[in-house]
C-alpha atoms as a PDB file:
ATOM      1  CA  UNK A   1       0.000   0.000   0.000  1.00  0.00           C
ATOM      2  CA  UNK A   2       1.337   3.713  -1.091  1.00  0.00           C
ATOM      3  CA  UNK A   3       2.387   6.270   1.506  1.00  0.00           C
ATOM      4  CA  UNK A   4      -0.878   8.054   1.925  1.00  0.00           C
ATOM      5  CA  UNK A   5      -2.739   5.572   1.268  1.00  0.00           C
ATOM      6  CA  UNK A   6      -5.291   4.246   4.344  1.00  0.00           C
ATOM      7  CA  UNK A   7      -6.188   0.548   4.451  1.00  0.00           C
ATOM      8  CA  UNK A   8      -8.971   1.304   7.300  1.00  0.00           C
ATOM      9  CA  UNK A   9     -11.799  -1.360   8.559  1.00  0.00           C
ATOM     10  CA  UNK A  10     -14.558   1.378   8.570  1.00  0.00           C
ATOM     11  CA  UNK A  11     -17.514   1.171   6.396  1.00  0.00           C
ATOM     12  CA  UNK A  12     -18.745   4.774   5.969  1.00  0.00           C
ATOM     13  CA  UNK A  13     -22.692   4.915   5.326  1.00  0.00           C
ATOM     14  CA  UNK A  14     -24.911   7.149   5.694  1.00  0.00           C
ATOM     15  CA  UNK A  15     -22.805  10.027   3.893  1.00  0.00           C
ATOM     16  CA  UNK A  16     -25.894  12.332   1.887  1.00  0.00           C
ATOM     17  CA  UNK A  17     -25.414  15.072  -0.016  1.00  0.00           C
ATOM     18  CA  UNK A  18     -27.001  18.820   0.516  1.00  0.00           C
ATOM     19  CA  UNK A  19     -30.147  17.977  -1.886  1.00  0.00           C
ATOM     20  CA  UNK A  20     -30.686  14.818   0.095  1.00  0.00           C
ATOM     21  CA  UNK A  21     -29.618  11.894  -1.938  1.00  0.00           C
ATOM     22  CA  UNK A  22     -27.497   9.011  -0.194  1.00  0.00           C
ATOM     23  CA  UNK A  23     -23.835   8.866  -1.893  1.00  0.00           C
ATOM     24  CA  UNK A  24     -22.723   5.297  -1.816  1.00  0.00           C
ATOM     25  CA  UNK A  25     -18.802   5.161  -0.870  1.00  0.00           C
ATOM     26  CA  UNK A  26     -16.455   2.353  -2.604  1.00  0.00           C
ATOM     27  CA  UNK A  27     -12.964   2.218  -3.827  1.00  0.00           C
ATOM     28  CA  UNK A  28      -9.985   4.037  -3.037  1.00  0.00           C
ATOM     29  CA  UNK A  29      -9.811   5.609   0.381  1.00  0.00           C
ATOM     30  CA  UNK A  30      -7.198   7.919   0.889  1.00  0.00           C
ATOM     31  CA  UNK A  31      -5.231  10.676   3.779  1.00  0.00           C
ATOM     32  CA  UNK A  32      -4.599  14.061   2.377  1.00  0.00           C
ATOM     33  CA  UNK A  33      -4.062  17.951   2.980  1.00  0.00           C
ATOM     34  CA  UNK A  34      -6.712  20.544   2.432  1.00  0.00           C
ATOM     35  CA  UNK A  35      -5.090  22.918   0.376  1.00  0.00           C
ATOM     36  CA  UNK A  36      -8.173  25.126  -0.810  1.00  0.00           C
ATOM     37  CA  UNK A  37     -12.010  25.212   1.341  1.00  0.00           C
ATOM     38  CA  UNK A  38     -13.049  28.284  -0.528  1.00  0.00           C
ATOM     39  CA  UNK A  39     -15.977  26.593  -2.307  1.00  0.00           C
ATOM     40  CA  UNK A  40     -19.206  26.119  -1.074  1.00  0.00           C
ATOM     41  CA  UNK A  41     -19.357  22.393  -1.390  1.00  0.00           C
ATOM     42  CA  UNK A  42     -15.983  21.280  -2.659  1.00  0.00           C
ATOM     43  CA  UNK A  43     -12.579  21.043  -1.336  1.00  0.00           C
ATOM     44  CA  UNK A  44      -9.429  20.638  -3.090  1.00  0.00           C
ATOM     45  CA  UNK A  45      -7.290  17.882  -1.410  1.00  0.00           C
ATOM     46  CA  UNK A  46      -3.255  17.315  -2.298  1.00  0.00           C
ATOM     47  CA  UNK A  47      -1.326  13.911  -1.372  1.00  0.00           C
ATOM     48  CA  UNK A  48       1.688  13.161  -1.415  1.00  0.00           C
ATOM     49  CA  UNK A  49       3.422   9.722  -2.339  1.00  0.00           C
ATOM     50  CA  UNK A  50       6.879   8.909  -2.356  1.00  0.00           C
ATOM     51  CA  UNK A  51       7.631   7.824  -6.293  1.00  0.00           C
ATOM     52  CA  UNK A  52      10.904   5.258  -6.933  1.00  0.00           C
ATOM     53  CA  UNK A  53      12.926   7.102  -9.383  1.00  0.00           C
ATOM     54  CA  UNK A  54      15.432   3.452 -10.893  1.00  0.00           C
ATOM     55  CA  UNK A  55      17.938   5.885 -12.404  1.00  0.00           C
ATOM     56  CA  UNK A  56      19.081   7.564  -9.685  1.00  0.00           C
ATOM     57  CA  UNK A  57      17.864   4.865  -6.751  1.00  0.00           C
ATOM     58  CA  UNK A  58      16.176   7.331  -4.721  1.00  0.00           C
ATOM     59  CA  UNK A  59      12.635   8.479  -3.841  1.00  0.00           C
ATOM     60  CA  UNK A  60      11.312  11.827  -5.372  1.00  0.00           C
ATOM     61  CA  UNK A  61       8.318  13.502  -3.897  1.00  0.00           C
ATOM     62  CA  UNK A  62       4.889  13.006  -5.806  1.00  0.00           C
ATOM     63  CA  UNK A  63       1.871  15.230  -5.323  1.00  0.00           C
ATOM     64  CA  UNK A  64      -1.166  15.205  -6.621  1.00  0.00           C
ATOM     65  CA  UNK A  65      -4.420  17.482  -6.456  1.00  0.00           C
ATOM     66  CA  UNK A  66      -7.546  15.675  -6.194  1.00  0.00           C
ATOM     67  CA  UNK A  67     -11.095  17.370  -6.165  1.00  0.00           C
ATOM     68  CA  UNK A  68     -13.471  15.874  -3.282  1.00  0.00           C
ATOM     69  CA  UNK A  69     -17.365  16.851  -2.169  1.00  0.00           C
ATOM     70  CA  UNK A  70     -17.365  18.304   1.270  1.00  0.00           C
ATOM     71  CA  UNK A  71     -20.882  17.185   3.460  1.00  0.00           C
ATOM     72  CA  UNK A  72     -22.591  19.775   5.571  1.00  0.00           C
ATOM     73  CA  UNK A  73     -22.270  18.464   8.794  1.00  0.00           C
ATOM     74  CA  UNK A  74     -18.455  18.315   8.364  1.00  0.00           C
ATOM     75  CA  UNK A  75     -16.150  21.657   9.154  1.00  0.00           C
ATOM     76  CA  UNK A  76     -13.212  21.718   6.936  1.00  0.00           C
ATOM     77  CA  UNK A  77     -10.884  24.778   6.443  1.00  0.00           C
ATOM     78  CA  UNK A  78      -7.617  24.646   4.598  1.00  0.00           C
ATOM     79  CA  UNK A  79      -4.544  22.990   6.655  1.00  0.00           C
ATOM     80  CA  UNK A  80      -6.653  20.285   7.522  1.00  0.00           C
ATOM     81  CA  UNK A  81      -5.842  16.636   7.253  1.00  0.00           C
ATOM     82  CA  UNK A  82      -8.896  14.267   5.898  1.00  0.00           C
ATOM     83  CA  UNK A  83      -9.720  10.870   4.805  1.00  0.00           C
ATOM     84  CA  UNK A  84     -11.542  11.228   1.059  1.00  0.00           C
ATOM     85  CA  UNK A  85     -13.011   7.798  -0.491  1.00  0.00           C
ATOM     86  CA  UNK A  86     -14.114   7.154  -3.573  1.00  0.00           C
ATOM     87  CA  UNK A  87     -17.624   7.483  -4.764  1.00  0.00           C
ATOM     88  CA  UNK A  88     -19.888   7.705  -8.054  1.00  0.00           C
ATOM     89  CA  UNK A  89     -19.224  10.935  -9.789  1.00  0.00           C
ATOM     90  CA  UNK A  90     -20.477  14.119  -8.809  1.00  0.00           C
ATOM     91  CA  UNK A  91     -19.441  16.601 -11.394  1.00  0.00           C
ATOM     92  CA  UNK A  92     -17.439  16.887 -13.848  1.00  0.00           C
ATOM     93  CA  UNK A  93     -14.122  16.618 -11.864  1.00  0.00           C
ATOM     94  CA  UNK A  94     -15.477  15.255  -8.088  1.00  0.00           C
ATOM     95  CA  UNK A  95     -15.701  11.523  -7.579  1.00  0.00           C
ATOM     96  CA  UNK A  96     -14.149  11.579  -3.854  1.00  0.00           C
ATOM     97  CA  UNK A  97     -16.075  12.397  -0.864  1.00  0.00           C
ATOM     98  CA  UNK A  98     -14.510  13.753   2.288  1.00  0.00           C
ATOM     99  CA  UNK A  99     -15.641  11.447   5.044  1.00  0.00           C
ATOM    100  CA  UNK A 100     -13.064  12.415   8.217  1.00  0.00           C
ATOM    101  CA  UNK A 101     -11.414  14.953   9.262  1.00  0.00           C
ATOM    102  CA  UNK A 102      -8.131  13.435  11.148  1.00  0.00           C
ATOM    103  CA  UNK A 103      -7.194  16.910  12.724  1.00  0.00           C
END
């Protein structure tokens, strides 16, 4: 398993979005930095994972951005660590849904 990647027991249910519908969580489930809470209903999440570089035999620094639906009864600002996990798409460039904030 990647560095920032969470192998975790829980079974999140019960996660519904503002208009009411139930979003049904599956997949990936990953630990991550809030970088930007500016949006109303979106947050914009960056990992980082440690990425094997053969040439030189040494570890360069990977990040990667990831766009992730924020629930209502959560209170996220930016500096925050969560736990996003994969769910059906919600627009055009969400498909994660924040369901912990670790601190």
């Amino acid at each position: 398993m990647a560095k920032g990647q969470t192998e975790s027991k829980h079974v999140y249910r019960g996660i519904v979005m503002d208009n009411g519908d139930a979003l049904s969580v599956r997949g990936k489930l990953f630990e991550g930095k809030v970088v930007s809470a500016k949006n109303k209903n979106t947050v914009v999440i960056q990992r980082e994972a440690p990425l094997y570089m053969s040439k030189t035999k040494r570890y360069a620094r990977s990040k990667s951005t990831i766009h992730a639906y924020k629930p209502a009864k959560l209170e996220i600002k930016e500096g925050d660590m969560v736990v996003a996990a994969e769910c059906r798409p919600v627009a055009k460039s969400v498909s994660f849904v924040v369901v912990e904030v670790k601190s």
